[in-house]
C-alpha atoms as a PDB file:
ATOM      1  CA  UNK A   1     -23.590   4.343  10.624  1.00  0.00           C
ATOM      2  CA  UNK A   2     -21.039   2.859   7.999  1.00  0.00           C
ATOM      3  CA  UNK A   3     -17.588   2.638   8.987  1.00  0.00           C
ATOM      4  CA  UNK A   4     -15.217   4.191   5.991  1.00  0.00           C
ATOM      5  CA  UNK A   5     -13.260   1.847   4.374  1.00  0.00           C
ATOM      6  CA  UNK A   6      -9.299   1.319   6.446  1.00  0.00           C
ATOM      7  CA  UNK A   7      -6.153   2.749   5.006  1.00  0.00           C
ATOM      8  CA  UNK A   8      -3.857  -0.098   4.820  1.00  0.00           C
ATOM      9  CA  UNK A   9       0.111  -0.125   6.310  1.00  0.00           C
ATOM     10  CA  UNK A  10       2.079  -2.780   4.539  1.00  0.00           C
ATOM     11  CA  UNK A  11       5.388  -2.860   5.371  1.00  0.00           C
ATOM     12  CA  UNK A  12       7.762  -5.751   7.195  1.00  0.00           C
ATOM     13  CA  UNK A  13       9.832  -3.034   8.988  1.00  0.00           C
ATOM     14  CA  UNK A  14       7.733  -3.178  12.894  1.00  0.00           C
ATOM     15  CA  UNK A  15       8.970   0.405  13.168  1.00  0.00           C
ATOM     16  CA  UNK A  16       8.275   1.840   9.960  1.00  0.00           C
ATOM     17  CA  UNK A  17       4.258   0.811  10.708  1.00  0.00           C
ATOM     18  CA  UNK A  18       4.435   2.224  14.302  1.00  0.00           C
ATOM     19  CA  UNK A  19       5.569   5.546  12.324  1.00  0.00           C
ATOM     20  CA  UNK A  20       3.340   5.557   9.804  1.00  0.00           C
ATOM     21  CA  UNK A  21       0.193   4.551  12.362  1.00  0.00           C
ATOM     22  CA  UNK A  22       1.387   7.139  14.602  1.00  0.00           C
ATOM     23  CA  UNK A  23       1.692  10.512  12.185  1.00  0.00           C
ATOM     24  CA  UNK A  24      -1.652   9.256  10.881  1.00  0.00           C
ATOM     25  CA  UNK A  25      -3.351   8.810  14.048  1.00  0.00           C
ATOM     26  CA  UNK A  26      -1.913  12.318  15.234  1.00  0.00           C
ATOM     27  CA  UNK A  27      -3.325  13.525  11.742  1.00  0.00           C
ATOM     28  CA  UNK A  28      -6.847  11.992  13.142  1.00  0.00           C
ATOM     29  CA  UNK A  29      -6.796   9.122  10.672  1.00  0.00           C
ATOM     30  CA  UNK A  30      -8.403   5.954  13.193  1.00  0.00           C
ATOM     31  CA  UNK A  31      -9.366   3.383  10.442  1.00  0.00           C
ATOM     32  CA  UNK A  32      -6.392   1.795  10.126  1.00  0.00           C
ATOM     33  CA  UNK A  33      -4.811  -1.946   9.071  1.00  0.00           C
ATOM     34  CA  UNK A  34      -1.298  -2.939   9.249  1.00  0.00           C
ATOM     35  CA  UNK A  35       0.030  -5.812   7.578  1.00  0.00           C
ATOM     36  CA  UNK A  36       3.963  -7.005   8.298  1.00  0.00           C
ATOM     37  CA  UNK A  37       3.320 -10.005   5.947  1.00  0.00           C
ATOM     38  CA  UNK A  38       2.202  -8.381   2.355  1.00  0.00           C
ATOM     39  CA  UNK A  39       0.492 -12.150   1.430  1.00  0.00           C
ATOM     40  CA  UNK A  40      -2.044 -11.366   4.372  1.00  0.00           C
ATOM     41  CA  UNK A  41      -3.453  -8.172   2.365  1.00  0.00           C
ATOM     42  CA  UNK A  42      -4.833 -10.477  -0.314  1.00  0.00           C
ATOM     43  CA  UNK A  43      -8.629 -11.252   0.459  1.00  0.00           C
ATOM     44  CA  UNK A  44      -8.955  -8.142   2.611  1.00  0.00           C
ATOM     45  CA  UNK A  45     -10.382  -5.449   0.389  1.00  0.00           C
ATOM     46  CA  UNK A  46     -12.964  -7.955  -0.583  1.00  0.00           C
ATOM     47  CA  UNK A  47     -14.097  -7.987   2.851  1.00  0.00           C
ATOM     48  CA  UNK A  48     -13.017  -4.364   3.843  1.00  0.00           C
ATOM     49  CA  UNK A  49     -12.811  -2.654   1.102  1.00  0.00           C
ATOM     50  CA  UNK A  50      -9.667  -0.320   1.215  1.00  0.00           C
ATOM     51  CA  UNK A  51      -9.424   3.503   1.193  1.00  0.00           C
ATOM     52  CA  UNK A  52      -5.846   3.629   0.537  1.00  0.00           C
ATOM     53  CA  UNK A  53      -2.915   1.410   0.305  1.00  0.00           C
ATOM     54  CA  UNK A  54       0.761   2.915   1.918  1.00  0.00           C
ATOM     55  CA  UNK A  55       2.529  -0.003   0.225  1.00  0.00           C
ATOM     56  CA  UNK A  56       6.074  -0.605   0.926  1.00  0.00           C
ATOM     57  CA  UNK A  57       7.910  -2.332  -2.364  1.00  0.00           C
ATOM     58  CA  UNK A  58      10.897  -4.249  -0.331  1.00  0.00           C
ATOM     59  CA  UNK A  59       9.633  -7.039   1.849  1.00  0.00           C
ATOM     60  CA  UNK A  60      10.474 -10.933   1.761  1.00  0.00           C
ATOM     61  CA  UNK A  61       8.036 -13.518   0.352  1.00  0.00           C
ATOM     62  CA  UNK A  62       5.655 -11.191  -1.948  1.00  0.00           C
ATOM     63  CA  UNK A  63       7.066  -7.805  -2.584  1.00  0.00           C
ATOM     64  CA  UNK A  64       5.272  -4.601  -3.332  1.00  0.00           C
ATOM     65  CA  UNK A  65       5.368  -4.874  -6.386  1.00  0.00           C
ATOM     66  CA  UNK A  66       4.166  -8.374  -7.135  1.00  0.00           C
ATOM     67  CA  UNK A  67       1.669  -7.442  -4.169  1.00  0.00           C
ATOM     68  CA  UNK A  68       0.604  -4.379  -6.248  1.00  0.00           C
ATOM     69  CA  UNK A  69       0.410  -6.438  -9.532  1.00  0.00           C
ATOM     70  CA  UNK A  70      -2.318  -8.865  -7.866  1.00  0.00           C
ATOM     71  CA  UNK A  71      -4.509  -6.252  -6.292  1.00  0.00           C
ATOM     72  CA  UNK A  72      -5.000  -3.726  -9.132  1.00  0.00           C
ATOM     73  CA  UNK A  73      -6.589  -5.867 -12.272  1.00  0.00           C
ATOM     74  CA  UNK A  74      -9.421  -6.596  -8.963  1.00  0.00           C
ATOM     75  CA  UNK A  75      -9.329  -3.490  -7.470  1.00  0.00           C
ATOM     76  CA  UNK A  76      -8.039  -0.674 -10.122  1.00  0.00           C
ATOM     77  CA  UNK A  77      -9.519   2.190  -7.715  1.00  0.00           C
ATOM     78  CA  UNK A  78      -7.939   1.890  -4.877  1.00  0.00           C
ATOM     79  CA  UNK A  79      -4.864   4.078  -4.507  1.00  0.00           C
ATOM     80  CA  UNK A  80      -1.493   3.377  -3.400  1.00  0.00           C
ATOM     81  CA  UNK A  81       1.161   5.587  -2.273  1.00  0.00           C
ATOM     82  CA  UNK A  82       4.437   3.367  -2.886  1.00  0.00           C
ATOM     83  CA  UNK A  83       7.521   3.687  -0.221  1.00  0.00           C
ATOM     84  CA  UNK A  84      10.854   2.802  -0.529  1.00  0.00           C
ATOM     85  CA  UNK A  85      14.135   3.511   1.421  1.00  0.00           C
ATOM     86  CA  UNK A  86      15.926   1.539  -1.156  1.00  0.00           C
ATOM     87  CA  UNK A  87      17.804   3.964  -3.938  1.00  0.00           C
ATOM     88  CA  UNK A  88      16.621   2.700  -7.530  1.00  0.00           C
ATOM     89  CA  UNK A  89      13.117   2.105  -7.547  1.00  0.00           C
ATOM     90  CA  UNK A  90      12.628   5.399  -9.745  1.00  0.00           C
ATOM     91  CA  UNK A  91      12.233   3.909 -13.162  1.00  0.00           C
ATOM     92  CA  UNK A  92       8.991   1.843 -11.078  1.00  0.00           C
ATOM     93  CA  UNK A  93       7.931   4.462  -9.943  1.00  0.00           C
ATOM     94  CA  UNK A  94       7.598   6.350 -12.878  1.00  0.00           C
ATOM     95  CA  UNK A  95       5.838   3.204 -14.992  1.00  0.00           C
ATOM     96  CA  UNK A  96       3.163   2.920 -12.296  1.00  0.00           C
ATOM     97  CA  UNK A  97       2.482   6.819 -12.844  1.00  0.00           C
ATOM     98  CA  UNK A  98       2.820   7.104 -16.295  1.00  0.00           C
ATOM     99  CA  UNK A  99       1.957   3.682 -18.314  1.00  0.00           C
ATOM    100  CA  UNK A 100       3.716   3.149 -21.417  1.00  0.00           C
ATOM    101  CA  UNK A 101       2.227   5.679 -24.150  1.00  0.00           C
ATOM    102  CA  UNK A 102       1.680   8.655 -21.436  1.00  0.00           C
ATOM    103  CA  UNK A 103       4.071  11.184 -21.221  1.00  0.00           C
ATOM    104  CA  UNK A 104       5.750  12.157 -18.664  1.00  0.00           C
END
């Protein structure tokens, strides 16, 4: 039997992926990766594949963003649900949604 591809946590806050990992496990979700370091995520859907990325855009060394920008030319189907706590990240939010000519 194939195992369906994980659902992938990135986020460097320890207790933001314990949160996330537990409402999902309580939701019955079991196939699940969590990544604190956002460079680690990389090379993994080409050995995992990925079901869905829960992608956190504030985190040191390779943000979300730039983390998002290198996976999707490679991997354009994969979703991502982005997360933020940080107040701004609107107008990014609405140009990964809606790409310039779409309306919104």
């Amino acid at each position: 039997m194939e195992q369906a591809s994980p659902i992938f946590l990135v986020d460097d806050d320890e207790v933001a992926l314990t949160y996330y990992r537990t409402v999902l496990e309580y939701h019955g979700l079991k196939n699940l990766l969590s990544f604190q370091d956002s460079r680690e995520v990389m090379p993994v859907p080409a050995e995992r594949g990925s079901a869905l990325i829960l992608l956190d855009l504030n985190m040191p060394c390779l943000s979300g963003q730039e983390l998002l920008e290198k996976l999707k030319p490679d991997y354009p189907d994969i979703p991502v649900i982005v997360i933020t706590s940080e107040p701004g990240h609107s107008q990014f939010c609405n140009s990964m949604m809606f790409p310039s000519g779409s309306a919104a």
